[in-house]
C-alpha atoms as a PDB file:
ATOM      1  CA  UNK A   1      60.866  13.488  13.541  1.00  0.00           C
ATOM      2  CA  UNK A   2      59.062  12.585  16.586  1.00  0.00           C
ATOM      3  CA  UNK A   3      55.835  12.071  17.323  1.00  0.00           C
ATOM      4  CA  UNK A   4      53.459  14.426  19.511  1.00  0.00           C
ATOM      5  CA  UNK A   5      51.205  13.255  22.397  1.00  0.00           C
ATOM      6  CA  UNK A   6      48.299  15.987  22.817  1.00  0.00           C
ATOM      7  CA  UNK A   7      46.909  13.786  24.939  1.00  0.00           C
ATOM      8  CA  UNK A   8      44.734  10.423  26.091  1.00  0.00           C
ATOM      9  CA  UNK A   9      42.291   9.285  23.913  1.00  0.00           C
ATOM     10  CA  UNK A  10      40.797   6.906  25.740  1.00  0.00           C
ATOM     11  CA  UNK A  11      41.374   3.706  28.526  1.00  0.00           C
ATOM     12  CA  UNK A  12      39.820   0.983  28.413  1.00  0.00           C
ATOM     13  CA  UNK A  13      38.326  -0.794  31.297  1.00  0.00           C
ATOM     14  CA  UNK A  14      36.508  -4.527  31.311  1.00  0.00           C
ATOM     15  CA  UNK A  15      34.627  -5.810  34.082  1.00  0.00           C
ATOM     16  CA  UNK A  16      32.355  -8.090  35.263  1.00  0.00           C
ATOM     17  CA  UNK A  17      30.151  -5.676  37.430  1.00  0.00           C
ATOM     18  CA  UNK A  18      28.972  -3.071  34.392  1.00  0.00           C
ATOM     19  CA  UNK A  19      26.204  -1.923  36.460  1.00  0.00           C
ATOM     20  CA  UNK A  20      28.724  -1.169  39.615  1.00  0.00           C
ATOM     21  CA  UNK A  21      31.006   0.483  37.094  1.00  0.00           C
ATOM     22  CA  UNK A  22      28.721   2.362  35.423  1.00  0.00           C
ATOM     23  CA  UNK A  23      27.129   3.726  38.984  1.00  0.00           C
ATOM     24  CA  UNK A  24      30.645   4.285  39.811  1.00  0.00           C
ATOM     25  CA  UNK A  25      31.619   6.592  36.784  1.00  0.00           C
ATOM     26  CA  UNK A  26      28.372   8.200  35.827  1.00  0.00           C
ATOM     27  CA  UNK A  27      26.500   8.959  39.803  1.00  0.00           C
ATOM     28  CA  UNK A  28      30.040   8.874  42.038  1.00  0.00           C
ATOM     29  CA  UNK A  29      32.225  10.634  39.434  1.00  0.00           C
ATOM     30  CA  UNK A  30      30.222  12.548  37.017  1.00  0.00           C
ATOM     31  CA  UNK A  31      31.206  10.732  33.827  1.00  0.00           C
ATOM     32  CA  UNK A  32      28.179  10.632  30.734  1.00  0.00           C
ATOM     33  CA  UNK A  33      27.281   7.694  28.906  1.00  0.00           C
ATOM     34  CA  UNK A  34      28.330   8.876  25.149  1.00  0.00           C
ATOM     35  CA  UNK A  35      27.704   5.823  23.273  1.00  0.00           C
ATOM     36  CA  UNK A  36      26.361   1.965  24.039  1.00  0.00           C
ATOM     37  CA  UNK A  37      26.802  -1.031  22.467  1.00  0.00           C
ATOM     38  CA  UNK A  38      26.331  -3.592  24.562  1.00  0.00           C
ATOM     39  CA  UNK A  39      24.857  -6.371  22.076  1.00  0.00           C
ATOM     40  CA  UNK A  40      27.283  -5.847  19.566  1.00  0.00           C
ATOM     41  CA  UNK A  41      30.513  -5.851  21.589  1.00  0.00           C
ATOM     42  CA  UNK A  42      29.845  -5.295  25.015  1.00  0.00           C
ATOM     43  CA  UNK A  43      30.789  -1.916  25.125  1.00  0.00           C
ATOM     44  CA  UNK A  44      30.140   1.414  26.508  1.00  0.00           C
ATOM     45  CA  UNK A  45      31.865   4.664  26.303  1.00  0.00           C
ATOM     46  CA  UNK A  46      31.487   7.287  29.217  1.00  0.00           C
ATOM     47  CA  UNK A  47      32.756  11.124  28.487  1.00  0.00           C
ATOM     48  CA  UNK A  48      35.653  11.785  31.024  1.00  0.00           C
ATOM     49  CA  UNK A  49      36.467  15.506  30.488  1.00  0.00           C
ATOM     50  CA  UNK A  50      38.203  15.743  27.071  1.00  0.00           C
ATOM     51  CA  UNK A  51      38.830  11.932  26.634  1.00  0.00           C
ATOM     52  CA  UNK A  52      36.835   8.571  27.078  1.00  0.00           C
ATOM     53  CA  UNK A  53      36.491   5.838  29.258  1.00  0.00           C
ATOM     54  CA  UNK A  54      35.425   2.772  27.676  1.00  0.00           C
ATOM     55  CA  UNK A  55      33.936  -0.188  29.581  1.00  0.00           C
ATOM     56  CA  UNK A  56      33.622  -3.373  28.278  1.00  0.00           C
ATOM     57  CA  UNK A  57      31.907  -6.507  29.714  1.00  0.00           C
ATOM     58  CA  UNK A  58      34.803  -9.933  29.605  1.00  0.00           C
ATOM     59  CA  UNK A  59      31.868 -12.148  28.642  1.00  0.00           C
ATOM     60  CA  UNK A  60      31.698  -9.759  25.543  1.00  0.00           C
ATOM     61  CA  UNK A  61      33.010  -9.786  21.535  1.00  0.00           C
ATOM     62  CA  UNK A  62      35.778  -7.336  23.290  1.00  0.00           C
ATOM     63  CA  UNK A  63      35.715  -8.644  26.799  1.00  0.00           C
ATOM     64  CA  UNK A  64      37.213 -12.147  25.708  1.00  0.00           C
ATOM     65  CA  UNK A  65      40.131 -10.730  23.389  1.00  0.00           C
ATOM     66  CA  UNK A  66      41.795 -10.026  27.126  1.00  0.00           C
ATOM     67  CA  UNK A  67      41.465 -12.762  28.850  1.00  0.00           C
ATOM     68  CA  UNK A  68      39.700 -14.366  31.563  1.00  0.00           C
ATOM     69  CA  UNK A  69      37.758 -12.042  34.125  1.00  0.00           C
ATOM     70  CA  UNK A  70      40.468  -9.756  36.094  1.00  0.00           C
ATOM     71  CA  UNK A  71      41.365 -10.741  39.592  1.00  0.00           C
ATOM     72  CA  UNK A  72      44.349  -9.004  41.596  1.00  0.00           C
ATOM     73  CA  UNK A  73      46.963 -11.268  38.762  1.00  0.00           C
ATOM     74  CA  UNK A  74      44.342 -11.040  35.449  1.00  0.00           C
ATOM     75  CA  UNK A  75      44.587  -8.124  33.378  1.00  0.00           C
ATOM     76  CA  UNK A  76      41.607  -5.546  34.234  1.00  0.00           C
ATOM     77  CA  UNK A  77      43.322  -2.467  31.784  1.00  0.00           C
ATOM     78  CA  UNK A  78      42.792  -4.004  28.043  1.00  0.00           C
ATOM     79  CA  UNK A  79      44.920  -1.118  26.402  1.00  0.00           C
ATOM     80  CA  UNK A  80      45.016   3.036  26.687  1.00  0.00           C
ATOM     81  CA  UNK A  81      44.850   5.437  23.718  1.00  0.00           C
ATOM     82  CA  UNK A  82      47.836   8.120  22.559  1.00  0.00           C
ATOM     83  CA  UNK A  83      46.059  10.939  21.073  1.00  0.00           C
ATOM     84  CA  UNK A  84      48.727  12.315  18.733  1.00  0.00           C
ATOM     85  CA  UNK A  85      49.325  15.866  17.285  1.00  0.00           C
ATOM     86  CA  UNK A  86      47.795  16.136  13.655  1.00  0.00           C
ATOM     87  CA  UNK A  87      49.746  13.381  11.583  1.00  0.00           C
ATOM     88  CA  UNK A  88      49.234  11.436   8.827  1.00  0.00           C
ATOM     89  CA  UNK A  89      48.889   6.974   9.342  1.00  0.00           C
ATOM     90  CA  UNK A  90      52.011   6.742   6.767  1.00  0.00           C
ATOM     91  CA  UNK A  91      54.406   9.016   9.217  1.00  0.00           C
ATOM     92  CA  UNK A  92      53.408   7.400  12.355  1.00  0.00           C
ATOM     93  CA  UNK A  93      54.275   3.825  10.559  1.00  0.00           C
ATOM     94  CA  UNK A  94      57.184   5.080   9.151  1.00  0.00           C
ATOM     95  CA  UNK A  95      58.509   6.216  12.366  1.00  0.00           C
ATOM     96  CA  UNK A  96      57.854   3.034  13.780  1.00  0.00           C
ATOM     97  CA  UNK A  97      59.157   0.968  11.603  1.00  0.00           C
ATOM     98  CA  UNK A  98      62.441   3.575  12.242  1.00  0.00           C
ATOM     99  CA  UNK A  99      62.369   2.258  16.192  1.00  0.00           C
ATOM    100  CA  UNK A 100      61.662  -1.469  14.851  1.00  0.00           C
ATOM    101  CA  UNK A 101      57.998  -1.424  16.737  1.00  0.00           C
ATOM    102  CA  UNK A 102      55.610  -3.786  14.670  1.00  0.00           C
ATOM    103  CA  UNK A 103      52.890  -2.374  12.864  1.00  0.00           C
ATOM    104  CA  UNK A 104      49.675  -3.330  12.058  1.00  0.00           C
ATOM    105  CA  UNK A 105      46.815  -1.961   9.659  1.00  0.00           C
ATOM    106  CA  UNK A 106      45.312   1.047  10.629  1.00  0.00           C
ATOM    107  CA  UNK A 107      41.272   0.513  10.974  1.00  0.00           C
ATOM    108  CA  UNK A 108      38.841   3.017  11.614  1.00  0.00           C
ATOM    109  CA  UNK A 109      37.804   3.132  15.793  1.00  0.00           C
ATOM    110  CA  UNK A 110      35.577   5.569  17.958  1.00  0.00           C
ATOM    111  CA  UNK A 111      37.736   7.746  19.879  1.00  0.00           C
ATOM    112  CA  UNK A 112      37.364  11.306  21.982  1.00  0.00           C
ATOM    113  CA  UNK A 113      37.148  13.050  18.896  1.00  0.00           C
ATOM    114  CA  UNK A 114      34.581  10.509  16.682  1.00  0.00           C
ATOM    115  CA  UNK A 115      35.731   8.267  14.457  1.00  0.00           C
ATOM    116  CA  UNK A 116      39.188   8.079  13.048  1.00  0.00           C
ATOM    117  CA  UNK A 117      42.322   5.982  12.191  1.00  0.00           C
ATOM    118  CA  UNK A 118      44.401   3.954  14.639  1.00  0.00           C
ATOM    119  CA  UNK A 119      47.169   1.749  15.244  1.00  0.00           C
ATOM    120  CA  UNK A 120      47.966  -0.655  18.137  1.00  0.00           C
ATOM    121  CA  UNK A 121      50.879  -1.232  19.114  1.00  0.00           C
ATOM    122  CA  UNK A 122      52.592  -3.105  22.429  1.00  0.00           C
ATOM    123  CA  UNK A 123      55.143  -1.218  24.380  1.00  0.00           C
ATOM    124  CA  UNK A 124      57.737  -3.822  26.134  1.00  0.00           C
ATOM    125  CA  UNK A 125      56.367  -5.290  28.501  1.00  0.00           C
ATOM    126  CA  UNK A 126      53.394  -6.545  26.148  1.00  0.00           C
ATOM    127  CA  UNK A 127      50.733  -3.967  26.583  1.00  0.00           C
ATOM    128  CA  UNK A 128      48.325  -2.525  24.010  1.00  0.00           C
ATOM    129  CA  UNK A 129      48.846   1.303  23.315  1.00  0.00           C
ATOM    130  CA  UNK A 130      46.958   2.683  20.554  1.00  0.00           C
ATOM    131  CA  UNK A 131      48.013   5.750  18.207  1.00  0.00           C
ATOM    132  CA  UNK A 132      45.550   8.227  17.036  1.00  0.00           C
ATOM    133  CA  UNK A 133      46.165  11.500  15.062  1.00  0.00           C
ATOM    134  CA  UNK A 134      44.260  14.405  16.184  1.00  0.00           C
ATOM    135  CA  UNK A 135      41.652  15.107  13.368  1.00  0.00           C
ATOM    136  CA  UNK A 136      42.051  18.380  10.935  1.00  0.00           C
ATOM    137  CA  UNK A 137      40.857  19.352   7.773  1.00  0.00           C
ATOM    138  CA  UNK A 138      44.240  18.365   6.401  1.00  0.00           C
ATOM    139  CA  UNK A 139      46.528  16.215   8.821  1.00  0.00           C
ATOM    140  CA  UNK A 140      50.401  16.625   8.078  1.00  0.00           C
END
């Protein structure tokens, strides 16, 4: 078995200049403000096309889980999105577990396509990929 990429689900971005960003992705390259939460966890999603870009302020709930603010040597990418063929949470963390990748519980997060299950996971060299299956009416 393998698993399936159909695609990204999502990046996400944190900053210290939302307003810059968001002039940046919504007036310079088009992107639409999809969602905003910006008192809960200091996020906000933008529509890119078929995926999402997610923006979240480092003085946030989500902002601090990555550190301190990014500088050319501070992390400015907190983790990317896999969107995966249809496939059930049990298969992905059985295939995992098969290539000796830790896994976590899956919890229910906003993607591209709503809200769904996901996994994150770190790839080598320690950054944060998260797995989500495309959604069906039945998911293999």
């Amino acid at each position: 078995m393998t698993l399936k990429i159909a695609g990204i689900d999502h990046i996400v971005l944190r900053t210290t200049q939302l307003s810059e960003m968001l002039y940046f992705y919504c007036e310079v390259l088009g992107c639409k403000v999809e969602r905003s939460l910006p008192t809960e966890t200091g996020l906000v999603q933008l529509r890119a096309g078929n995926a999402l870009i997610d923006i979240v302020t480092v003085e946030s709930e989500l902002g601090r889980k990555g550190g301190g603010a990014p500088t050319e040597t501070e992390n400015n990418v907190d983790h990317f999105c896999l969107l995966l063929e249809p496939i059930t949470d049990q298969k992905i963390s059985e295939f995992l577990k098969q290539h000796k990748i830790s896994v976590d519980d899956f919890s229910e997060r906003y993607g591209s396509e709503g809200f769904g299950m996901s996994v994150y996971i770190r790839d080598p060299e320690g950054n944060t990929v998260e797995l989500k299956s495309k959604k069906t009416s039945l998911s293999i």
